[in-house]
Protein backbone atom coordinates (compact mmCIF):
# COMPACT_ATOMS: atom_id res chain seq x y z
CA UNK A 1 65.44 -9.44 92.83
CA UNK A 2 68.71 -10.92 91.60
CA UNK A 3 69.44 -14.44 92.28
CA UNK A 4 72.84 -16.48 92.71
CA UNK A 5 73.76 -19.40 91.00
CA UNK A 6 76.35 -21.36 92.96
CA UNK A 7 77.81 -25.23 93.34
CA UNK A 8 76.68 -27.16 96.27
CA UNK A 9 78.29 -26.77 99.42
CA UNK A 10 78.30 -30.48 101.07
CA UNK A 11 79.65 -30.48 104.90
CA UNK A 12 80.46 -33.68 106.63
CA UNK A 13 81.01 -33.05 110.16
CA UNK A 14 77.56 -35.08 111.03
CA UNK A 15 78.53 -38.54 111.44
CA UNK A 16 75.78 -40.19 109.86
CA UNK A 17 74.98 -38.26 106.92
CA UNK A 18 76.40 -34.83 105.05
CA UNK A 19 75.19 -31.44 105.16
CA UNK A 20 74.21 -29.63 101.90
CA UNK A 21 73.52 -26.23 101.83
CA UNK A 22 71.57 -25.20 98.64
CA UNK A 23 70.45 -22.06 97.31
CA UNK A 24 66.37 -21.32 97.45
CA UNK A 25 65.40 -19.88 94.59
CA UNK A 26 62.02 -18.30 96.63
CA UNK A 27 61.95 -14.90 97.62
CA UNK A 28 63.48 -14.37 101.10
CA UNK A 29 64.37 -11.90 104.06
CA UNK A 30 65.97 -12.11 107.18
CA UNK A 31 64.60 -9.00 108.41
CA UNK A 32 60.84 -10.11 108.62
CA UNK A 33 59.78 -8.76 111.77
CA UNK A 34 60.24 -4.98 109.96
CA UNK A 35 56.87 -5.47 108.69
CA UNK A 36 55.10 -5.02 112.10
CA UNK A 37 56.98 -2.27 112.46
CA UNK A 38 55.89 -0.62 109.09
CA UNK A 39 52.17 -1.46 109.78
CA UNK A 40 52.77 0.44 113.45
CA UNK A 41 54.39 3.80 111.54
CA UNK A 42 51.47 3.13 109.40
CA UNK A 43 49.40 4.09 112.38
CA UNK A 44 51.18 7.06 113.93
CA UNK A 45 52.61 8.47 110.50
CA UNK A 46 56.37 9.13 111.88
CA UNK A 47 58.25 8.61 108.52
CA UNK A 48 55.79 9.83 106.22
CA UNK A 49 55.75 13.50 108.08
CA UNK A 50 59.53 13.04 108.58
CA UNK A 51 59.66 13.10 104.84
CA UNK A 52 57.68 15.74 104.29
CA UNK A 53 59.59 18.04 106.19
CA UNK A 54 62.29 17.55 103.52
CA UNK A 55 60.92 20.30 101.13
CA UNK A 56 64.22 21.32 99.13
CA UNK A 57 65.15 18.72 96.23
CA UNK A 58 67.52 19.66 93.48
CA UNK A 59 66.78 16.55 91.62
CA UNK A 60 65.13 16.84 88.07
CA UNK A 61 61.52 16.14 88.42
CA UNK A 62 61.32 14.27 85.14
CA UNK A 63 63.96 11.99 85.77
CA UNK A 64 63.23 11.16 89.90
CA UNK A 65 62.79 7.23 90.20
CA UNK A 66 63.00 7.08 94.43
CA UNK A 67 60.53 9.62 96.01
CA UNK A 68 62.18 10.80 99.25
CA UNK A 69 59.46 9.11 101.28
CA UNK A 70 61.23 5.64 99.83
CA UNK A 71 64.70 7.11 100.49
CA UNK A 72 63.67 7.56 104.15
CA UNK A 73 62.48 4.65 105.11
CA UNK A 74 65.12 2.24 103.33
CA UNK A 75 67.56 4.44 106.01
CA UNK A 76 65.16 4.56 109.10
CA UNK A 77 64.39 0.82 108.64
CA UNK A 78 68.05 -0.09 107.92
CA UNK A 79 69.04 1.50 110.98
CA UNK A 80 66.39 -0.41 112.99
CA UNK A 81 67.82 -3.57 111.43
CA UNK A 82 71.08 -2.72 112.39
CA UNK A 83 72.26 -1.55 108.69
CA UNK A 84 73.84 1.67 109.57
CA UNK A 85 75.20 2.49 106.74
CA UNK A 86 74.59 3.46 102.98
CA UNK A 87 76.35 0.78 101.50
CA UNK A 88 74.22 -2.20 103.40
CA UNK A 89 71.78 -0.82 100.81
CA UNK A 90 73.14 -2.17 97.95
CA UNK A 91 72.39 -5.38 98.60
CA UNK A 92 69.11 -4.52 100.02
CA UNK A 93 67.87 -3.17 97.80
CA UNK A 94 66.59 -5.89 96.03
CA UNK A 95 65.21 -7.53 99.38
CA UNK A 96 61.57 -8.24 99.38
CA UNK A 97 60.71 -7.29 102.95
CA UNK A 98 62.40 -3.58 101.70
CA UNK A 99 60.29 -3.74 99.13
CA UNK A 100 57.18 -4.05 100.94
CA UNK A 101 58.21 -1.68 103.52
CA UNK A 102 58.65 1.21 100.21
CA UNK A 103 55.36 0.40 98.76
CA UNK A 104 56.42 -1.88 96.48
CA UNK A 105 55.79 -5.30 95.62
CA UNK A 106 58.25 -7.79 95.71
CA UNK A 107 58.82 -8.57 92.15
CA UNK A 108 58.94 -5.21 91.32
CA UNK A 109 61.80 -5.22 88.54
CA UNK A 110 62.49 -1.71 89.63
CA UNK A 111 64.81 -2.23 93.15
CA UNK A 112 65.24 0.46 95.41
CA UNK A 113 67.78 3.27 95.50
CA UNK A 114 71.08 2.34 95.78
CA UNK A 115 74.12 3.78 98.44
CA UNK A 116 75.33 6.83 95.44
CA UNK A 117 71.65 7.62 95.05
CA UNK A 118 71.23 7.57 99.17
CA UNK A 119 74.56 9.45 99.34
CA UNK A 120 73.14 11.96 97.36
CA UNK A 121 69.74 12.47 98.86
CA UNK A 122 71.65 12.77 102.16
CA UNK A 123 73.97 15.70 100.51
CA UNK A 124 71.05 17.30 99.36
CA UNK A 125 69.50 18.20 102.25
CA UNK A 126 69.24 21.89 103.43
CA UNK A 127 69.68 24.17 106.45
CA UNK A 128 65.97 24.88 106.01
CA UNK A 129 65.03 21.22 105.93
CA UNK A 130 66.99 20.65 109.27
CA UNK A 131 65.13 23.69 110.67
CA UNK A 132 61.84 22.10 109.58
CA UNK A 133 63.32 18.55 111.11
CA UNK A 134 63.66 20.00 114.24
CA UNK A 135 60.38 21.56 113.94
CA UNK A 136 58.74 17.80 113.17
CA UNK A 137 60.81 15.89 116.32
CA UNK A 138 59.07 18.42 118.36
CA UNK A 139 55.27 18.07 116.57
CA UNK A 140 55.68 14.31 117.05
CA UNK A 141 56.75 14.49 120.42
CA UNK A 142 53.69 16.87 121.39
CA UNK A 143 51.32 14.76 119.62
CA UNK A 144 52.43 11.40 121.81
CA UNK A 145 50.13 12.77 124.59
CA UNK A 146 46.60 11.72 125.06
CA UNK A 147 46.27 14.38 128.33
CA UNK A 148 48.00 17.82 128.29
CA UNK A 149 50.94 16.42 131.00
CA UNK A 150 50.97 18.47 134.34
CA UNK A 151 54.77 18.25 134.67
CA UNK A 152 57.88 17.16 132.28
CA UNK A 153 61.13 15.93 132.55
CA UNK A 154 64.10 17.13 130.33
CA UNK A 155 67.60 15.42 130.11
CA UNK A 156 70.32 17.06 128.52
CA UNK A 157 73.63 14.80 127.80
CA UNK A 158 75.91 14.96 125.08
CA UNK A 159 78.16 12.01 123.42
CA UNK A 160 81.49 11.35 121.74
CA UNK A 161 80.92 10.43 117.56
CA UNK A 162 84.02 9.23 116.76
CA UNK A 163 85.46 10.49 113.43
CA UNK A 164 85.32 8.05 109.83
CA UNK A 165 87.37 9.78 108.29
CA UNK A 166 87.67 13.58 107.10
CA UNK A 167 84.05 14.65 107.83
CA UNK A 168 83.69 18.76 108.04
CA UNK A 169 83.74 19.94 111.27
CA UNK A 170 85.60 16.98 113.01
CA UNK A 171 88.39 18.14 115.58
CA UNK A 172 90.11 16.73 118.10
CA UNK A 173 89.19 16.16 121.64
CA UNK A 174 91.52 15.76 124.00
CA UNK A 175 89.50 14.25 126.94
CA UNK A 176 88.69 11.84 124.47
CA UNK A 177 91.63 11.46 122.74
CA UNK A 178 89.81 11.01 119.12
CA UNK A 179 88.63 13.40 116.29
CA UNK A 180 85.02 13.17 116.36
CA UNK A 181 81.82 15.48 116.82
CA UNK A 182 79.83 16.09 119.98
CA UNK A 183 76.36 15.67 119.14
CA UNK A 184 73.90 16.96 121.88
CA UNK A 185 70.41 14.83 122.76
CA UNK A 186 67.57 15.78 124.61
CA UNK A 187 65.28 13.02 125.84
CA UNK A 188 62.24 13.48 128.37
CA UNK A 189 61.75 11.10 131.16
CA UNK A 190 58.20 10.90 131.29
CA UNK A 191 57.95 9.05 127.61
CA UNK A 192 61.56 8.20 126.82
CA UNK A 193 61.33 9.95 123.51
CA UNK A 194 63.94 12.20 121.91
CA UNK A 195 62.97 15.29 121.55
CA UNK A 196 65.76 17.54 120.26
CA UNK A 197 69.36 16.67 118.22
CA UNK A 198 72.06 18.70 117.75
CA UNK A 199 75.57 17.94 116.05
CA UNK A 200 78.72 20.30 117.00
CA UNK A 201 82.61 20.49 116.07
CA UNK A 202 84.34 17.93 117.97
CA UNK A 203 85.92 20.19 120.61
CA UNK A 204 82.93 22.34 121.57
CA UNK A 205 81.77 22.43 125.17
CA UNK A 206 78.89 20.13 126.06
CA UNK A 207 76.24 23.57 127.23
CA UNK A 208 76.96 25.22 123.35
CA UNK A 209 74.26 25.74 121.96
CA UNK A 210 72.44 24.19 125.17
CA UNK A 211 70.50 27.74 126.36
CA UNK A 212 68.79 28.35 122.74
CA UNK A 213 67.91 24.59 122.49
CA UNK A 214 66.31 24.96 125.95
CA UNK A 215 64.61 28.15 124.91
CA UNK A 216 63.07 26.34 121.85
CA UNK A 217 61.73 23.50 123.71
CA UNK A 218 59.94 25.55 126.48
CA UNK A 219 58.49 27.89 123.59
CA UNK A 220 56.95 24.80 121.81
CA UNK A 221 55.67 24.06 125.14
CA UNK A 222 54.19 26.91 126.94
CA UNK A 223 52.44 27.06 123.39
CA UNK A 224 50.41 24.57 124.03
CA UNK A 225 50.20 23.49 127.31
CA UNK A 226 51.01 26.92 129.25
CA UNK A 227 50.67 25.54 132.77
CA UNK A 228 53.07 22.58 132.47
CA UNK A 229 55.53 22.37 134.88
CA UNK A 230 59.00 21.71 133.37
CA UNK A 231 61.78 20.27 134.89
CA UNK A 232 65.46 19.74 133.96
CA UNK A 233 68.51 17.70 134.63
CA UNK A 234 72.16 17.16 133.08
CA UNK A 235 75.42 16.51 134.76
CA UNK A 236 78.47 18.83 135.47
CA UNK A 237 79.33 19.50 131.59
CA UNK A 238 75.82 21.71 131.51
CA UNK A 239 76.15 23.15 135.11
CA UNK A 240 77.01 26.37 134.45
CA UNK A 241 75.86 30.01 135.22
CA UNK A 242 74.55 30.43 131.33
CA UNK A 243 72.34 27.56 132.06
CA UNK A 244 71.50 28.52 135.58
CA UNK A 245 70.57 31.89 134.26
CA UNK A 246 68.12 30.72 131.31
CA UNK A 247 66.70 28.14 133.39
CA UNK A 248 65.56 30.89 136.12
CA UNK A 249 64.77 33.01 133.13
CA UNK A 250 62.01 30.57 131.96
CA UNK A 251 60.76 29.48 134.93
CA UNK A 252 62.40 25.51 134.88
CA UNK A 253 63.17 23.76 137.73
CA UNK A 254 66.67 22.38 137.59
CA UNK A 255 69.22 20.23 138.64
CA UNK A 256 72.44 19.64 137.49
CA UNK A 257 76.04 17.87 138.35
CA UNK A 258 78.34 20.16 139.83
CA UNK A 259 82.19 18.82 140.21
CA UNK A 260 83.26 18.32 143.51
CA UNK A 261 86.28 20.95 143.85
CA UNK A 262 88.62 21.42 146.56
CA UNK A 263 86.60 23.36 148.41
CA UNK A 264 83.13 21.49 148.21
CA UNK A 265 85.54 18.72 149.81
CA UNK A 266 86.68 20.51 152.41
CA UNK A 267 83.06 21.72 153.13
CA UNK A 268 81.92 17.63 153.56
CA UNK A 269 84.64 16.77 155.18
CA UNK A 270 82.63 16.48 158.69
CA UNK A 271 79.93 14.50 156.99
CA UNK A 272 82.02 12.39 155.82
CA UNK A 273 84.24 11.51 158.82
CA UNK A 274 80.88 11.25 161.59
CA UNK A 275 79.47 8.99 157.92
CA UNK A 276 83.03 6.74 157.93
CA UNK A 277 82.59 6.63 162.06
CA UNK A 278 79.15 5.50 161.95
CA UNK A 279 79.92 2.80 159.38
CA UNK A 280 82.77 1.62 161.32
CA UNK A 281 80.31 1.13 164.17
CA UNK A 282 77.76 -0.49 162.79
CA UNK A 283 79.23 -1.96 159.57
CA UNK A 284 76.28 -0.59 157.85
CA UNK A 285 76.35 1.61 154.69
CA UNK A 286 76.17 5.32 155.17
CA UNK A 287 74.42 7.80 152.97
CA UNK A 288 73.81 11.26 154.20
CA UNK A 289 73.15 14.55 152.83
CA UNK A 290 74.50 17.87 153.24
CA UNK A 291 73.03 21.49 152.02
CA UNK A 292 75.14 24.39 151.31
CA UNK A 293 74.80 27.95 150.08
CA UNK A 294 77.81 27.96 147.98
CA UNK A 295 79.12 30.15 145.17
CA UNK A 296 81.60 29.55 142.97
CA UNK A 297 84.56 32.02 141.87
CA UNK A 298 82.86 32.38 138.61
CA UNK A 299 78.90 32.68 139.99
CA UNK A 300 77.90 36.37 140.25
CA UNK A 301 75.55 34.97 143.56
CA UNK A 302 75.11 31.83 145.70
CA UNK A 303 73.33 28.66 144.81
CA UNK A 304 71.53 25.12 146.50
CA UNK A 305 74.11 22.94 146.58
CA UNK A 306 73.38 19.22 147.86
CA UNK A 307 76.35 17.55 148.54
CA UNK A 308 76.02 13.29 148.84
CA UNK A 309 77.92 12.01 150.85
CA UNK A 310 78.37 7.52 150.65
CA UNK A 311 80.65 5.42 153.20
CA UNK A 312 80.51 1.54 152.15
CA UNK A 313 82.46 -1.46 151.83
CA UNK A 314 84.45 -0.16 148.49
CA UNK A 315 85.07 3.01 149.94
CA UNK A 316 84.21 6.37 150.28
CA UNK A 317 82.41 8.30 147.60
CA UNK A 318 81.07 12.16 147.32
CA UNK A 319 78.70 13.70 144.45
CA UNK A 320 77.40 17.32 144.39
CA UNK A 321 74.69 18.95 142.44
CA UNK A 322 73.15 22.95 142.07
CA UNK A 323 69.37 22.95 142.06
CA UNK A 324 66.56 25.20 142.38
CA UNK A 325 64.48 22.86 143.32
CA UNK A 326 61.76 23.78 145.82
CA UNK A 327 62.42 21.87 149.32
CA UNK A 328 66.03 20.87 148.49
CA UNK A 329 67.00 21.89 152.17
CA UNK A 330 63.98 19.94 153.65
CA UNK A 331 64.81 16.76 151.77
CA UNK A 332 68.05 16.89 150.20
CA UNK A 333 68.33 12.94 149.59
CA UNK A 334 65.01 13.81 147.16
CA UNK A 335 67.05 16.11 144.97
CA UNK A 336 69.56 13.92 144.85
CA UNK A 337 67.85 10.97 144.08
CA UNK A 338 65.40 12.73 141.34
CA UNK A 339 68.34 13.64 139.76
CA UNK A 340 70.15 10.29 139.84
CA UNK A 341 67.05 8.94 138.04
CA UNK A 342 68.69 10.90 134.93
CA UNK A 343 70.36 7.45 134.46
CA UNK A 344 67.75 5.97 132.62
CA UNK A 345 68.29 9.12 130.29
CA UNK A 346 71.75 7.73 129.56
CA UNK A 347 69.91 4.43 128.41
CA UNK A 348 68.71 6.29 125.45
CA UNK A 349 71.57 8.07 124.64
CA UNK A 350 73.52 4.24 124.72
CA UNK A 351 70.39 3.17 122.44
CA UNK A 352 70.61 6.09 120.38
CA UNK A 353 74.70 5.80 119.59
CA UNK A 354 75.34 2.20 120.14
CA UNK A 355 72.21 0.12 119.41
CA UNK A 356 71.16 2.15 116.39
CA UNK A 357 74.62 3.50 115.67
CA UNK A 358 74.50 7.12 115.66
CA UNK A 359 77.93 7.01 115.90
CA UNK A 360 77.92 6.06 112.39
CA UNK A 361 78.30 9.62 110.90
CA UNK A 362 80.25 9.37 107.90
CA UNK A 363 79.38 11.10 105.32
CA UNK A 364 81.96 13.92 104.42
CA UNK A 365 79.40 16.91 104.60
CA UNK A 366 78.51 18.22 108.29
CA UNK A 367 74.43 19.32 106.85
CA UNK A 368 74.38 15.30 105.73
CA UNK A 369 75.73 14.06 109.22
CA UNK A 370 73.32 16.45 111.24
CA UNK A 371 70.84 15.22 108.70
CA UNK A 372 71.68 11.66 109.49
CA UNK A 373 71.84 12.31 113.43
CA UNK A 374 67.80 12.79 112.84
CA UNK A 375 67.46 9.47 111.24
CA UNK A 376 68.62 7.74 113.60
CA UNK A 377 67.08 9.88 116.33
CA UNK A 378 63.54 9.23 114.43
CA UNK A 379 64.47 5.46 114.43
CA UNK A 380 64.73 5.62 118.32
CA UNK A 381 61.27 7.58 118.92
CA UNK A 382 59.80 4.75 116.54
CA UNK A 383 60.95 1.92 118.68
CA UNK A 384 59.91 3.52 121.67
CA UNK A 385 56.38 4.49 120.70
CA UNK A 386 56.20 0.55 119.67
CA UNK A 387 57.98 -0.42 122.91
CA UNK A 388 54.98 1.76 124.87
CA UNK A 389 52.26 0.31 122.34
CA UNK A 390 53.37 -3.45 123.52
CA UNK A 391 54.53 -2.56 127.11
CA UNK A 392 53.01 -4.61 129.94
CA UNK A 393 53.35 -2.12 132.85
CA UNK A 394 52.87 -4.40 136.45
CA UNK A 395 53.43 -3.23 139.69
CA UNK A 396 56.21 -4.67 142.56
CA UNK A 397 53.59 -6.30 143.79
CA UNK A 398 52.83 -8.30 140.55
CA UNK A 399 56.09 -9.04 139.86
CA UNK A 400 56.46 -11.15 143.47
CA UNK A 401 57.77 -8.23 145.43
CA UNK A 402 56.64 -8.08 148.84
CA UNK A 403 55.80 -4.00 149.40
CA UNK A 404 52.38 -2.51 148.96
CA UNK A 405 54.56 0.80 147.24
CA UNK A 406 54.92 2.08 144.10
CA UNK A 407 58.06 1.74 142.12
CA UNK A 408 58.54 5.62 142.47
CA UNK A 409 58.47 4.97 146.68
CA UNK A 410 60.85 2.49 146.40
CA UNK A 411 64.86 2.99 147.70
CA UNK A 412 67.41 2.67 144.88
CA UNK A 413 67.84 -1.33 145.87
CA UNK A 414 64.51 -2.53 145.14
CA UNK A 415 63.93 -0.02 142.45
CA UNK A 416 66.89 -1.75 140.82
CA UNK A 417 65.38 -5.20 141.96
CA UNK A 418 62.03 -4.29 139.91
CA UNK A 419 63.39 -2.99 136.64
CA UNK A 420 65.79 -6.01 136.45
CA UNK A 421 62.26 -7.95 137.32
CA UNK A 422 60.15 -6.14 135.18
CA UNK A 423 62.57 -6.42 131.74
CA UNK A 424 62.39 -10.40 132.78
CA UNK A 425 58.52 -9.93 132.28
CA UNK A 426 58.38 -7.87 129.41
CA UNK A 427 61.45 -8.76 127.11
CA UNK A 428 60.25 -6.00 124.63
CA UNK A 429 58.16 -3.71 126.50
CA UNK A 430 61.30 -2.66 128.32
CA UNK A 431 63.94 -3.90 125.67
CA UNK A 432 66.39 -1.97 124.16
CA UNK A 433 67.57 -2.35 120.04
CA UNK A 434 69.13 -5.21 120.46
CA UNK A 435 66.91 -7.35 121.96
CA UNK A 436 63.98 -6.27 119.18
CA UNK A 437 66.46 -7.06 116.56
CA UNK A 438 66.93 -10.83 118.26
CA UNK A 439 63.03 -11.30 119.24
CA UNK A 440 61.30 -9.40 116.90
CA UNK A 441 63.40 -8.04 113.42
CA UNK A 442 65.87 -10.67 112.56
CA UNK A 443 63.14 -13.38 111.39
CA UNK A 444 63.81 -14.86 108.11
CA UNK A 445 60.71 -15.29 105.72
CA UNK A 446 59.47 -15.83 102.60
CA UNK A 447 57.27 -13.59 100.79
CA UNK A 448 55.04 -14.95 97.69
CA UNK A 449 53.91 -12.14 95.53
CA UNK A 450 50.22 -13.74 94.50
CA UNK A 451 47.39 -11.81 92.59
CA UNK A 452 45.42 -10.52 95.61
CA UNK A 453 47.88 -10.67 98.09
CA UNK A 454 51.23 -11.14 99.22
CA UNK A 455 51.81 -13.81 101.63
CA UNK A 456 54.80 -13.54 104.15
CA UNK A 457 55.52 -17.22 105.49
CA UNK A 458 57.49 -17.73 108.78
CA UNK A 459 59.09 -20.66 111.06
CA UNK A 460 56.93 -22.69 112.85
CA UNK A 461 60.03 -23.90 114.89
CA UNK A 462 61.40 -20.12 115.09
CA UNK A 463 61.57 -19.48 119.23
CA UNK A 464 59.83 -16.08 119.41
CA UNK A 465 57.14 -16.36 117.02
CA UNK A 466 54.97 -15.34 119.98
CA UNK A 467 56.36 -12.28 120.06
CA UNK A 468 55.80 -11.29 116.49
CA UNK A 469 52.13 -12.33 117.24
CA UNK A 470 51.90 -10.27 120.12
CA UNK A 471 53.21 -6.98 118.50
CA UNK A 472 51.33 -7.63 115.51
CA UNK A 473 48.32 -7.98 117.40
CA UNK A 474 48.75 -4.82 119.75
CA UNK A 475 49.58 -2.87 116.61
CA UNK A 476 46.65 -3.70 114.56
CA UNK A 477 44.72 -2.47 117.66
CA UNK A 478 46.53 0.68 117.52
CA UNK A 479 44.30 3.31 116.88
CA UNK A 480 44.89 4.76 113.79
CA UNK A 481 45.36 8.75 114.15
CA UNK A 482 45.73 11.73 111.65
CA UNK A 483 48.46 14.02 112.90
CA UNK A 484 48.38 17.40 111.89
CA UNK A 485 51.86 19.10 111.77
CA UNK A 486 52.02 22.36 114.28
């Protein structure tokens, strides 16, 4: 660990005495609340099988200092900690609570790999490892079930990754107005995890590549669990006949945006004017549903359409969507509002590119950014198997609200009312990045490197020390389980 030697810094904006800052020569972190998080991939095994998916490595085997296994988890755990980049590593490598998290002790003279030896392990991964990456998102996400699920929820959604600089593959975008790629995520709403990554060229359409991602998903599935009903949802950019078709092909039950055109206007147009009379009447918000057979130019037959129609205060507002969901002309305002639920999708893609920076893709090689895309992806699906391992699930009627329903029965409203209810509850349970980083990660410690132990000392006055007593002891209880890959 290298240590700095520098002057006193004296402040005197107390009144009655000065302020010296000194340097501690102990061993210290600020990222102390990692270690829970180590001992809880300890249990389900997520970074050691990530690694071993990376078989290809061009390194000389008499020379390698920094097994991949290390490599991984200085990134994955960097990225949790809000160290995005390669070059945070340089300076962490030396840190002790790094240290511990690679199998290594603390005063270890060795330190861990710096940013040109990340850079290159990034570089050096294959086509066939990405294959085999893809391949171990999926394994992990099968293995998260205790019961073979009856029925499973798929959102597709795709995000802007904003260029840093002259990455392969970057275009420009005009819709966004930037150079950048257009990474594609699949998440399922039953568990929250990410199942499936892709990175494209910056000006692709969302759906490319959509209909064989789709197909290798419900493969993987039907594999094992051949009854399971599968649903799927994703707005207007993936509602189109290529995904309608493969959908019906497979036998999944979809919804998805559709843009409302001139002529799905001029179809609502009586909704909306008996929906604008009514709420000048009563004063009361309107929202009403209308069904339609409708086919576009471009669809070789008709399709459900469910048009939404909303008359309020702010104004008027219309949505569409194509489904072929069963009932959708008995209860439209079900479609609509299963599919609305896709919102909470969009959480993890905001988690995914904003709290843990996927949008940090900057290495110059597109195999290293795709390769980097599935770190942080990984990162995500550790959080939120930790985030389910701590979760403290209550009911509306726990949390003070006055219905004898379920949170599913409830109208948008007082579904709204209960999550906002429920994250007061359960900061972590139902926190995103951020919040883990400020309750749970971002602890500073000091670790003593002893002959039969090393001993991690905390705060007593640090405000969430409960927290880091409450994961720790829900992860130790964790049972500890032996994935197989496949």
């Amino acid at each position: 660990m290298s240590l700095q030697n520098v002057e006193q810094l004296s402040l005197d904006f107390l009144p009655s005495r000065p302020v010296e800052i000194e340097i501690s020569q102990a061993p210290l972190s600020t990222d102390g609340g990692l270690l829970v998080v180590r001992e809880f991939d300890e249990k389900i095994r997520l970074t050691e099988d990530f690694a071993a998916a990376l078989i290809d490595d061009s390194r000389a085997t008499d020379s390698l200092r920094h097994s991949r296994l290390c490599m991984v988890r200085q990134r994955l755990y960097g990225i949790l900690a809000g160290y995005e980049d390669q070059n945070d590593h340089d300076v962490l490598r030396s840190d002790p609570v790094f240290k511990l998290i690679a199998e290594r002790l603390p005063d270890d003279c060795l330190n861990l790999a710096s940013q040109p030896t990340l850079s290159r392990f990034e570089n050096d991964v294959s086509i066939a490892d990405l294959w085999r990456l893809r391949d171990e998102l999926m394994n992990k996400f099968l293995q998260s079930f205790d019961e073979p699920p009856t029925r499973l929820t798929f959102d597709m959604d795709a995000f802007a990754d904003p260029a840093h600089g002259q990455q392969q593959l970057i275009m420009f975008h005009g819709f966004y107005e930037q150079y950048q790629y257009l990474p594609i995520a699949i998440t399922c709403a039953e568990n929250d995890l990410v199942v499936l990554v892709g990175l494209r060229h910056g000006t692709c359409h969302a759906a490319l590549g959509a209909d064989d991602d789709l197909r290798y998903i419900v493969e993987r599935l039907r594999e094992k669990w051949p009854d399971v009903q599968i649903f799927l949802r994703g707005d207007s950019a993936f509602g189109v006949p290529l995904m309608y078709d493969v959908c019906e092909e497979l036998g999944v039950t979809y919804t998805f945006g559709l843009a409302m055109n001139p002529r799905l206007k001029k179809l609502s147009e009586p909704l909306l004017a008996k929906a604008a009379a009514e709420y000048k009447t009563t004063q009361e918000p309107q929202r009403v549903f209308q069904r339609e057979e409708y086919q576009a130019n471009s669809w070789p037959l008709p399709r459900h359409v469910v048009i939404k129609v909303e008359v309020h205060a702010v104004g008027t507002n219309r949505r569409a969507v194509v489904t072929n969901r069963p009932g959708w002309d008995v209860l439209p305002g079900a479609v609509y509002d299963a599919y609305a639920e896709r919102g909470e999708s969009e959480n993890r893609n905001k988690e995914l590119k904003c709290e843990l920076h996927a949008d940090r893709l900057s290495d110059h090689r597109f195999l290293a950014n795709f390769f980097r895309l599935y770190l942080h992806a990984a990162a995500l699906n550790l959080l939120v198997r930790l985030r389910q391992a701590v979760a403290r699930p209550r009911t509306p009627g726990e949390l003070g609200m006055h219905t004898p329903l379920p949170a599913e029965a409830l109208d948008s409203d007082d579904r709204k009312r209960f999550y906002n209810r429920r994250r007061e509850h359960d900061p972590l349970g139902e926190g995103f990045g951020c919040t883990w980083r400020q309750r749970l990660i971002k602890v500073a410690v000091e670790v003593v490197t002893r002959a039969r132990r090393v001993i991690v000392r905390l705060s007593a006055s640090w405000p969430h020390l409960d927290h880091l007593y409450e994961v720790g002891a829900a992860v130790l209880k964790y049972p500890l389980r032996f994935p197989h890959s496949g």
